[in-house]
Protein backbone atom coordinates (compact mmCIF):
# COMPACT_ATOMS: atom_id res chain seq x y z
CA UNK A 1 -2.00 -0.24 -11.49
CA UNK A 2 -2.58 1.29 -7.72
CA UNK A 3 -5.94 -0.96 -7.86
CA UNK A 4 -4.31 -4.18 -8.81
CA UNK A 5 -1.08 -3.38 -6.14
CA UNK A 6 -3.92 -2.75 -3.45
CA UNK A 7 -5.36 -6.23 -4.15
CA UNK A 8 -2.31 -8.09 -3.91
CA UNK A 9 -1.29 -5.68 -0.61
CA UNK A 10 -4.59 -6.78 0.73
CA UNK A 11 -4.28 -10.53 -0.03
CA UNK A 12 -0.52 -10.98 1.38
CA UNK A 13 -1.90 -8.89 4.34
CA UNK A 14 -4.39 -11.75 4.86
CA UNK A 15 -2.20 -14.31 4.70
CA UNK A 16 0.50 -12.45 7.22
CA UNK A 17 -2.03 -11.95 9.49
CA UNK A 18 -3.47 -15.77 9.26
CA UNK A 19 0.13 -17.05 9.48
CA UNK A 20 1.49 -15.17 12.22
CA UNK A 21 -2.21 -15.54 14.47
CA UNK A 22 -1.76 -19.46 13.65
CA UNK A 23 2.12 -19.47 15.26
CA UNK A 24 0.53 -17.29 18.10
CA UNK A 25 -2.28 -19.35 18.89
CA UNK A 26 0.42 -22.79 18.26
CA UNK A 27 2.81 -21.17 20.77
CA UNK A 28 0.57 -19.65 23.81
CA UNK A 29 -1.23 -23.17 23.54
CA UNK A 30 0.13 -25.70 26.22
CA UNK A 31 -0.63 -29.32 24.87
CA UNK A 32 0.34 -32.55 26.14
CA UNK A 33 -0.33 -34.42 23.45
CA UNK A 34 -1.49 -34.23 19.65
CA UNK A 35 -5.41 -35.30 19.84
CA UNK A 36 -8.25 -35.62 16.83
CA UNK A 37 -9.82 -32.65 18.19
CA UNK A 38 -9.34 -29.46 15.54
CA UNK A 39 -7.45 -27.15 18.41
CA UNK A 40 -5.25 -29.44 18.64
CA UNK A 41 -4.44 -30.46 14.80
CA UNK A 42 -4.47 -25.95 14.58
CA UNK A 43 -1.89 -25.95 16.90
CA UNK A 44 0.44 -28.41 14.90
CA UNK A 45 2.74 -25.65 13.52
CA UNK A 46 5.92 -26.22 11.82
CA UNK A 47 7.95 -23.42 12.92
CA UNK A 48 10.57 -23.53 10.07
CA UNK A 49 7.98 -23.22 7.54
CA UNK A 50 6.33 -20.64 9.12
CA UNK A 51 8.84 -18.65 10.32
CA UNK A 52 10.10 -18.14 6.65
CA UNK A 53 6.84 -17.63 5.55
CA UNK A 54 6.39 -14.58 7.68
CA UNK A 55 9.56 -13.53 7.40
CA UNK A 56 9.03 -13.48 3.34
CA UNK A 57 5.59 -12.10 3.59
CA UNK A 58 6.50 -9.66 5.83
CA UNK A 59 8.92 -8.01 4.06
CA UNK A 60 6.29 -8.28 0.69
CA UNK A 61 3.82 -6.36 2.68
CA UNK A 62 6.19 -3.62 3.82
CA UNK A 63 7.46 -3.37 -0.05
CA UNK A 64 3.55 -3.21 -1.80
CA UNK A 65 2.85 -0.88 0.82
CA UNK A 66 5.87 1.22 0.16
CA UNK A 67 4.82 1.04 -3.31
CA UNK A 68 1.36 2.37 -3.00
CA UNK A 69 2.34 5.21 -0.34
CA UNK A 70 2.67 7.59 -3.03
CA UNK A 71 -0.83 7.75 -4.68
CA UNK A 72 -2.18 7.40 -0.99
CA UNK A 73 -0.06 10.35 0.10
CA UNK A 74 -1.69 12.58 -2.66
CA UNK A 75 -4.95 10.83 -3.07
CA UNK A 76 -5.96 10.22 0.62
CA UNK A 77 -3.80 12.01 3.02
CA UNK A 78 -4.45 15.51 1.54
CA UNK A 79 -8.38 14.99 1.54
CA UNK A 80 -7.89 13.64 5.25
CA UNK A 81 -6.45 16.90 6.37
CA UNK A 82 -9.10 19.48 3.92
CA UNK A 83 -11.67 17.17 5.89
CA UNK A 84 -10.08 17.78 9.57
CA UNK A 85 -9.86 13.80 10.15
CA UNK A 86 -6.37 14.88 11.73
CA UNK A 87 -7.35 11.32 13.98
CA UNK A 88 -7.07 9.65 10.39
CA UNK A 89 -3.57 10.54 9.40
CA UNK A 90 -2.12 9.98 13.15
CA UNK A 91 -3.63 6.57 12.97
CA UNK A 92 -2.07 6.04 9.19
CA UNK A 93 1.36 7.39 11.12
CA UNK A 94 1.47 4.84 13.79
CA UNK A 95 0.41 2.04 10.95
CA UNK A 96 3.36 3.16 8.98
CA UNK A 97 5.30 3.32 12.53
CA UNK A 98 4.58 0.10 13.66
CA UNK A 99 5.50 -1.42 10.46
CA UNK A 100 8.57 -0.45 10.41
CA UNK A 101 9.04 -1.56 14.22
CA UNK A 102 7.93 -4.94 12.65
CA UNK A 103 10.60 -5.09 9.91
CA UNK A 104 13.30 -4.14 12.22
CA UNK A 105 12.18 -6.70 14.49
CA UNK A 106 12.63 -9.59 11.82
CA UNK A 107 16.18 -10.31 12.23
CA UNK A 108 15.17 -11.27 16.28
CA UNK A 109 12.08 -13.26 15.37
CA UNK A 110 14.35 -15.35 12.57
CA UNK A 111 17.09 -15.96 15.53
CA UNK A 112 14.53 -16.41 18.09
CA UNK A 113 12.49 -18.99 15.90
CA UNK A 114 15.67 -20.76 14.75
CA UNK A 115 15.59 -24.73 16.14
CA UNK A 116 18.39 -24.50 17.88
CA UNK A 117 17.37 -21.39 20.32
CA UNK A 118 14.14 -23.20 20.74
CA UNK A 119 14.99 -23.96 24.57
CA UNK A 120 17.12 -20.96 25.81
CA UNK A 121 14.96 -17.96 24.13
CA UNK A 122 11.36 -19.32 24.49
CA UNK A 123 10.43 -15.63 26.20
CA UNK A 124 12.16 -13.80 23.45
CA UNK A 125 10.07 -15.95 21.00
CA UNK A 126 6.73 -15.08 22.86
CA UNK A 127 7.38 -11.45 23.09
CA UNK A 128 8.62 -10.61 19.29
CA UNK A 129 5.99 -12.86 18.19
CA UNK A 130 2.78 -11.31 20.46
CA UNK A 131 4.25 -7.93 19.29
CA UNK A 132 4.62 -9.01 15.59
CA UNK A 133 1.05 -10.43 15.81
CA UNK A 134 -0.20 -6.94 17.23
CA UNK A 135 1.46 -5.13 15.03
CA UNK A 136 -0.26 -6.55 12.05
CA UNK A 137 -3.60 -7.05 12.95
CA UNK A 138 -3.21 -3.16 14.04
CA UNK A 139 -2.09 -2.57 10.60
CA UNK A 140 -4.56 -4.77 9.26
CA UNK A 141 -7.73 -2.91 10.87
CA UNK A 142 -6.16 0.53 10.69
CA UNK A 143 -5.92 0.12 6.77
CA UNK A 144 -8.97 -1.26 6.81
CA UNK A 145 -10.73 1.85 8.39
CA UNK A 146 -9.47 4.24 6.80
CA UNK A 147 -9.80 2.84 3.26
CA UNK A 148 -13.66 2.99 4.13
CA UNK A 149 -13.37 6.58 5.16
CA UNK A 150 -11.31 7.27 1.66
CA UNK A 151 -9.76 4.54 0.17
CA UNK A 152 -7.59 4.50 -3.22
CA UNK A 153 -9.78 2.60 -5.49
């Protein structure tokens, strides 16, 4: 069961971290006009769909990875420390951390995102959103390292 919850965990990490890197890129990007080139049909982002999307996948990740924290904390931590990789469980801490920066930070990106505080919190929207972004792609390659060091399955 921990394999199959790691899969999915690793698969809605994916697509969090290629939605939320597609509004980043979308947002930072100043375009005059929509062209033929494929920058410029990337950058075509609908921000209500997206927003919910990482909103709801957001709050997935948090919840799989709450759900496989257990059998890590026995399986992986514990071998971390016999091994001295005390480096390994501070960067698992400030994954875990950051995470839960990101899910308090929600309820700002949804306001920030909404249509009708498009043109009074555009700096809001750029900061939660860059921090959001970094945030999961820290996740991302944290998790990723050290479930080659000693993963689950």
């Amino acid at each position: 069961m921990v394999t199959l919850l790691l899969i999915i965990h690793g698969l809605v990490g994916v697509a969090l971290l290629g939605a939320l890197t597609h509004q980043t890129v979308s947002m930072l990007r100043q375009r005059a006009a929509r062209g033929t080139a494929f920058v410029d049909r990337y950058c075509g982002v609908s921000a209500p769909t997206f927003t919910i999307a990482i909103l709801m996948l957001y709050v997935v990740q948090v919840t799989l990875g709450a759900l496989v924290y257990p059998s890590y904390r026995i399986d992986v931590r514990i071998p971390f420390e016999e091994m001295s990789l005390g480096w390994a469980v501070g960067l698992f801490e400030l994954k875990e951390h950051f995470a839960g920066i990101g899910l308090a930070l929600l309820p700002m990106y949804a306001f920030a995102w909404r249509p009708d505080s498009a043109a009074t919190h555009r700096r809001e929207r750029i900061a939660i959103t860059l921090l959001l972004t970094f945030i999961v792609w820290w996740d991302f390659i944290v998790g990723h390292i050290l479930n080659n060091i000693r993963g689950l399955a």
